[in-house]
Protein backbone atom coordinates (compact mmCIF):
# COMPACT_ATOMS: atom_id res chain seq x y z
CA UNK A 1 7.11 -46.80 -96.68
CA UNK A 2 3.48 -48.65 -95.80
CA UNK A 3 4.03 -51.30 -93.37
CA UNK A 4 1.74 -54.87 -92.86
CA UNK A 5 1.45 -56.82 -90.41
CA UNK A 6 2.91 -60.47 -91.01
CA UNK A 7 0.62 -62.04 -88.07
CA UNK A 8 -2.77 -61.36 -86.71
CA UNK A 9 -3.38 -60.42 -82.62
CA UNK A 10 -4.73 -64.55 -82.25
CA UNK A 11 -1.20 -65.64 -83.84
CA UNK A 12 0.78 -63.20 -82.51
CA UNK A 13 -1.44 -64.10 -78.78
CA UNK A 14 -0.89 -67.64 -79.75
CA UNK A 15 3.41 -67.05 -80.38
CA UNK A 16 4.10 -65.34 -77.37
CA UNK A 17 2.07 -67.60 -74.99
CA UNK A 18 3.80 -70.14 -72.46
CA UNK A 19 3.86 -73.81 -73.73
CA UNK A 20 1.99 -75.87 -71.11
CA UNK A 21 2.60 -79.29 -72.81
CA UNK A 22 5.51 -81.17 -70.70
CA UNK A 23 7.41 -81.80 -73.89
CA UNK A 24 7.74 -78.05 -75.03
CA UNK A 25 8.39 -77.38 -71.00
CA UNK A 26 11.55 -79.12 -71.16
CA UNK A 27 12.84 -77.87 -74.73
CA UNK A 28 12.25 -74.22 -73.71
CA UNK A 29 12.66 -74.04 -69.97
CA UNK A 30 15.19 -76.48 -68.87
CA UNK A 31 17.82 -73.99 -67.22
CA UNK A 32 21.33 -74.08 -67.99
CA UNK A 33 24.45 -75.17 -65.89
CA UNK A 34 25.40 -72.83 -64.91
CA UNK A 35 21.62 -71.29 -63.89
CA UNK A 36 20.86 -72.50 -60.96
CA UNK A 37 23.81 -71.30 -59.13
CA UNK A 38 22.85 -67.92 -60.12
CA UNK A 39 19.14 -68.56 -59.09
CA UNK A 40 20.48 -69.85 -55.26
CA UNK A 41 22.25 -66.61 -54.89
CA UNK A 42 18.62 -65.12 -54.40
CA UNK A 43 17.52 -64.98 -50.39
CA UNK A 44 14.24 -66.36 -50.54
CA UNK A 45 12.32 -69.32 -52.26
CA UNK A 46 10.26 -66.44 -53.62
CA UNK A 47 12.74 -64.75 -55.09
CA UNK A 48 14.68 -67.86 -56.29
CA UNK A 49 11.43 -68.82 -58.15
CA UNK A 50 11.03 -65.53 -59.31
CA UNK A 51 13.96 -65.08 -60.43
CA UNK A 52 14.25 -68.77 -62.44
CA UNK A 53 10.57 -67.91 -64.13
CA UNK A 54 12.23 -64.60 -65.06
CA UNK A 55 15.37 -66.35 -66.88
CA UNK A 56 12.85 -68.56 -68.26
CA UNK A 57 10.55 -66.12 -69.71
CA UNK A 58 13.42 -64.09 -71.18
CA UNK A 59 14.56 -66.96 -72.95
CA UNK A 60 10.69 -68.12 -74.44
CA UNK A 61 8.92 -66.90 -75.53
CA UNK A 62 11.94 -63.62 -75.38
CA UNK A 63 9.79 -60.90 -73.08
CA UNK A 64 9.79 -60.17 -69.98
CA UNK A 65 6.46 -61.47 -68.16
CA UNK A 66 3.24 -58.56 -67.66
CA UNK A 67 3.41 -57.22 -64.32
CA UNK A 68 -0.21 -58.80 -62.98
CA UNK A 69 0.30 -62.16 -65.59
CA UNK A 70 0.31 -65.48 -63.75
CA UNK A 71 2.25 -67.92 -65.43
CA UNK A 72 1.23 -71.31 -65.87
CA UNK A 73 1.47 -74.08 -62.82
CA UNK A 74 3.18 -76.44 -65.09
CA UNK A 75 5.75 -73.79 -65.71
CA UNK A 76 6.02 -72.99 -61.74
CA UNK A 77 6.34 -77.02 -60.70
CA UNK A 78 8.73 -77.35 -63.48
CA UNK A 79 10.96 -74.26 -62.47
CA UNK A 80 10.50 -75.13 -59.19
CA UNK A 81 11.43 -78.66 -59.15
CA UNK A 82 14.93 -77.16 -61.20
CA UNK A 83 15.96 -75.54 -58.01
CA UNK A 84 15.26 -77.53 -55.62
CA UNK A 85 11.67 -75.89 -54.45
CA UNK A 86 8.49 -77.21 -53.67
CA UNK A 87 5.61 -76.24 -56.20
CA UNK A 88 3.93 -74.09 -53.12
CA UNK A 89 6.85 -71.94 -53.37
CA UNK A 90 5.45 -70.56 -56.61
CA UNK A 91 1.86 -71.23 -56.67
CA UNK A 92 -0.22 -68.10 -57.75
CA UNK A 93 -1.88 -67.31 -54.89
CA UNK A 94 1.67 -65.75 -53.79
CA UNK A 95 3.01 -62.62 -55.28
CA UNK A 96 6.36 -64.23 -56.17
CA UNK A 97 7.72 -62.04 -58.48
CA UNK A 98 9.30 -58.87 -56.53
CA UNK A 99 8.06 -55.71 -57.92
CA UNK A 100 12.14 -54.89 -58.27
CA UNK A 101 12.60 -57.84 -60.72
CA UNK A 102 10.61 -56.46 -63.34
CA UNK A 103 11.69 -53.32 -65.12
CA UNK A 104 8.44 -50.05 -64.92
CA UNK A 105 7.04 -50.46 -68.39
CA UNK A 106 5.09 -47.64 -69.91
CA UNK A 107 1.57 -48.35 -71.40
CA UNK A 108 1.51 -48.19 -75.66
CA UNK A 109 1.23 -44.81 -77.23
CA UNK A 110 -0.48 -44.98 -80.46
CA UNK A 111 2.85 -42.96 -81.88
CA UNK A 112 4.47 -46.33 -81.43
CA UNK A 113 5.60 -48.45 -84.04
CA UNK A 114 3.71 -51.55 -84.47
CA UNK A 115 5.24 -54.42 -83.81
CA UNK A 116 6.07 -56.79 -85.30
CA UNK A 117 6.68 -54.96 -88.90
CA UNK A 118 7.61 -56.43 -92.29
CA UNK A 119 9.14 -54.55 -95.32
């Protein structure tokens, strides 16, 4: 069965980018209760950050971040001011995200699926 693709690469680019508007910040990153007791259980600020960006991420835009992508500072200050950390704590010039928080990911074959598909 012929598959199409519903979106082009800009929307699809476009969908799956972080909001940097403060009003879309707080709608899609505001942690739960319950969150940033989890979060303190991590032994550094960097991990703590990383950790809380992570969460975020997973829950918008639902994917876990690129290994060498840098997300936004308005993201990092907001995250950051959620648990209790200063914005240097997760400014990009530190590698704040542990290489053990992020799962290996294998680059695209061109045997794979595309994604996303529409019947």
């Amino acid at each position: 069965m012929a598959r199409r693709r519903v979106l082009t690469e800009d929307q699809w680019a476009n969908f799956l980018a972080v909001p940097s508007d403060e009003r879309e910040l707080i709608r899609h990153y505001t942690l739960g209760r319950d969150d940033p007791d989890i979060v303190a259980t991590k032994r550094t600020a960097r991990n703590r950050i990383g950790y809380a960006v992570l969460l975020c991420y997973l829950r918008h835009p639902d994917r876990v971040p690129d290994p060498d992508e840098i997300p936004p500072l308005a993201l990092l200050a907001f995250v950051a001011r959620q648990v209790g950390l200063g914005p240097a704590a997760g400014s990009p010039t530190s590698r704040y995200l542990s290489p053990n928080h992020l799962p290996r990911r294998r680059k695209p074959s061109p045997a794979d699926p595309p994604c996303p598909t529409s019947s």
